[in-house]
C-alpha atoms as a PDB file:
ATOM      1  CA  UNK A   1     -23.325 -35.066  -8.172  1.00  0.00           C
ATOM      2  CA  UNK A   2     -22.704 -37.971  -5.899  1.00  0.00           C
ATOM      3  CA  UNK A   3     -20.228 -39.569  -8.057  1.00  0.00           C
ATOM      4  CA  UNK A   4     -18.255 -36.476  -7.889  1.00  0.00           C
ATOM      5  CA  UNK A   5     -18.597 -35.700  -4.591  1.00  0.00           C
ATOM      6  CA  UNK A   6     -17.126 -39.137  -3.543  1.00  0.00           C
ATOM      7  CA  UNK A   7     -13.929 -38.306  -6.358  1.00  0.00           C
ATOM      8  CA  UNK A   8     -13.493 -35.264  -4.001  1.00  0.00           C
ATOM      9  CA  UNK A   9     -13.767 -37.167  -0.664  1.00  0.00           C
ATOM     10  CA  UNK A  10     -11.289 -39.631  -2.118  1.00  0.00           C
ATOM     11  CA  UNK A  11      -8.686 -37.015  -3.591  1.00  0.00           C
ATOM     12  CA  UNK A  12      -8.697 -35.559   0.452  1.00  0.00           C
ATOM     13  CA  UNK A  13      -9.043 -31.956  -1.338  1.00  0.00           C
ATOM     14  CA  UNK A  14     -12.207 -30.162  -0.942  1.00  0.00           C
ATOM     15  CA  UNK A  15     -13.775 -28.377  -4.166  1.00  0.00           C
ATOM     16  CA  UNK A  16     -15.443 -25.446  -3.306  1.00  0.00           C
ATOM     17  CA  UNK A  17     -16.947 -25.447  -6.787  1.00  0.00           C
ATOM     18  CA  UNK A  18     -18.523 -28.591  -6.007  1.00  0.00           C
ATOM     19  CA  UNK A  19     -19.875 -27.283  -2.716  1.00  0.00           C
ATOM     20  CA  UNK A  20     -21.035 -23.934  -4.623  1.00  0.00           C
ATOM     21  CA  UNK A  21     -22.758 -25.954  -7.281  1.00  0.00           C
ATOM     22  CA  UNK A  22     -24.394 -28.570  -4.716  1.00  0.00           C
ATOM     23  CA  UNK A  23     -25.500 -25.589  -2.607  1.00  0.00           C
ATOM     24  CA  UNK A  24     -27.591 -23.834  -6.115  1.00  0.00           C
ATOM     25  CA  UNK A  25     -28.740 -26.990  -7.236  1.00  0.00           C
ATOM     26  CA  UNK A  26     -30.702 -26.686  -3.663  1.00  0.00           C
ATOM     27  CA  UNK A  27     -31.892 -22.978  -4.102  1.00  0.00           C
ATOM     28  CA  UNK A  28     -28.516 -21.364  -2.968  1.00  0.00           C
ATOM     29  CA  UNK A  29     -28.824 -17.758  -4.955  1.00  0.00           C
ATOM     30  CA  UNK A  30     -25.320 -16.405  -3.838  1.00  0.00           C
ATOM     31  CA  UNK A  31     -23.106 -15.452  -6.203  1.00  0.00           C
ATOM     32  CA  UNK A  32     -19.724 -17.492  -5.859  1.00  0.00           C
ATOM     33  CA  UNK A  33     -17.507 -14.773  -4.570  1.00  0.00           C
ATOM     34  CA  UNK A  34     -20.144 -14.182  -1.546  1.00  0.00           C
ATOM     35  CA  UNK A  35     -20.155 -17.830  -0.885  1.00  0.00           C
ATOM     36  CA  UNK A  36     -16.240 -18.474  -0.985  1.00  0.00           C
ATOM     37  CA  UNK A  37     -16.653 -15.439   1.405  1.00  0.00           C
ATOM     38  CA  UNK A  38     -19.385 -17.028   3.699  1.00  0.00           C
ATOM     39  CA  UNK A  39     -17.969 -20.487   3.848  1.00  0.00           C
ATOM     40  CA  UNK A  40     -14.796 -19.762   5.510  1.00  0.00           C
ATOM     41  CA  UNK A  41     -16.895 -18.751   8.905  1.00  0.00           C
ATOM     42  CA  UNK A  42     -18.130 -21.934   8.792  1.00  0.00           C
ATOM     43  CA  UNK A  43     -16.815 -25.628   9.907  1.00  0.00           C
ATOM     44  CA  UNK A  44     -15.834 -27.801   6.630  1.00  0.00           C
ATOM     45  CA  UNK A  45     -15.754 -30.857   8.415  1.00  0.00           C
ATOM     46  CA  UNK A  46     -19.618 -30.718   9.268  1.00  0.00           C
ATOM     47  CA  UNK A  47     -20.418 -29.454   5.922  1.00  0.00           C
ATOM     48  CA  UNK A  48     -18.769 -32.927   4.918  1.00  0.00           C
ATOM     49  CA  UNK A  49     -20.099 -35.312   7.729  1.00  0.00           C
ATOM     50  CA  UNK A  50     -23.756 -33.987   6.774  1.00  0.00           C
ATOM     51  CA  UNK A  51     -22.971 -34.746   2.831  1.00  0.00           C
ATOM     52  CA  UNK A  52     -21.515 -37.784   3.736  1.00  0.00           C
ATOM     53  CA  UNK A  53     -24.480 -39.061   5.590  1.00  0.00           C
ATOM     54  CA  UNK A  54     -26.879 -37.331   2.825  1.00  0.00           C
ATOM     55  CA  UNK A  55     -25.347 -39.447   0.364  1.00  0.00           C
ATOM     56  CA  UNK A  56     -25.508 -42.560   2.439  1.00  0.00           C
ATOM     57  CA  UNK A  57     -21.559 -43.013   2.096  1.00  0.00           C
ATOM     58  CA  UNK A  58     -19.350 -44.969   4.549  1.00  0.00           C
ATOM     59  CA  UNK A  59     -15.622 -43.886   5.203  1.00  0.00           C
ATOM     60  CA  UNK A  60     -13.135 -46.089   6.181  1.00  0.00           C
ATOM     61  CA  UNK A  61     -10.013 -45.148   8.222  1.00  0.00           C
ATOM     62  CA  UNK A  62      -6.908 -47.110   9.446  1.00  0.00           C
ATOM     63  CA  UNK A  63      -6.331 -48.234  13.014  1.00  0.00           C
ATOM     64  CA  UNK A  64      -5.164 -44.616  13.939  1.00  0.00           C
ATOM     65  CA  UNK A  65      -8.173 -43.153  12.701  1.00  0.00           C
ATOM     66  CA  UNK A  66      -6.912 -41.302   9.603  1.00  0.00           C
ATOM     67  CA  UNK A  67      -8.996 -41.275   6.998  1.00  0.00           C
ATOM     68  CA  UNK A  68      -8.687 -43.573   3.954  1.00  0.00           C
ATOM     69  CA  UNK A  69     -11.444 -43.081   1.353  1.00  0.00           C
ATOM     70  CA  UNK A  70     -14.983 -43.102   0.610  1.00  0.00           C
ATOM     71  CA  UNK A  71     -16.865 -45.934  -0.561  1.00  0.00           C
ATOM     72  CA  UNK A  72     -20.532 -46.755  -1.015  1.00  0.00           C
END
């Protein structure tokens, strides 16, 4: 799971099946229509900072602060 949630991070496209699958592999029992319903009334970009710091993953960004990529 890790290794494919940093191939999402890094592609800068978020993959709701990933999410979904993450979020049953933790006792999630939503059906995937009622969570692609359910996650748009909630912010993305936490859902990612808490992953990211689950996973113990450091992002880099460029002077600006845009993000790069995601490395371990």
């Amino acid at each position: 799971m890790k290794d494919a949630y940093i191939k999402m991070r890094n592609s800068k496209a978020v993959n709701f099946q990933l999410l979904y699958t993450y979020a049953t592999e933790r006792g999630m029992t939503l059906d995937p229509s009622m969570f692609m319903n359910g996650i748009q009334f909630v912010d993305i970009n936490e859902i990612i900072d808490n992953l990211d710091k689950e996973f113990g993953l450091t992002r880099l960004y460029d002077k600006v602060g845009n993000f790069i990529k995601i490395v371990e």
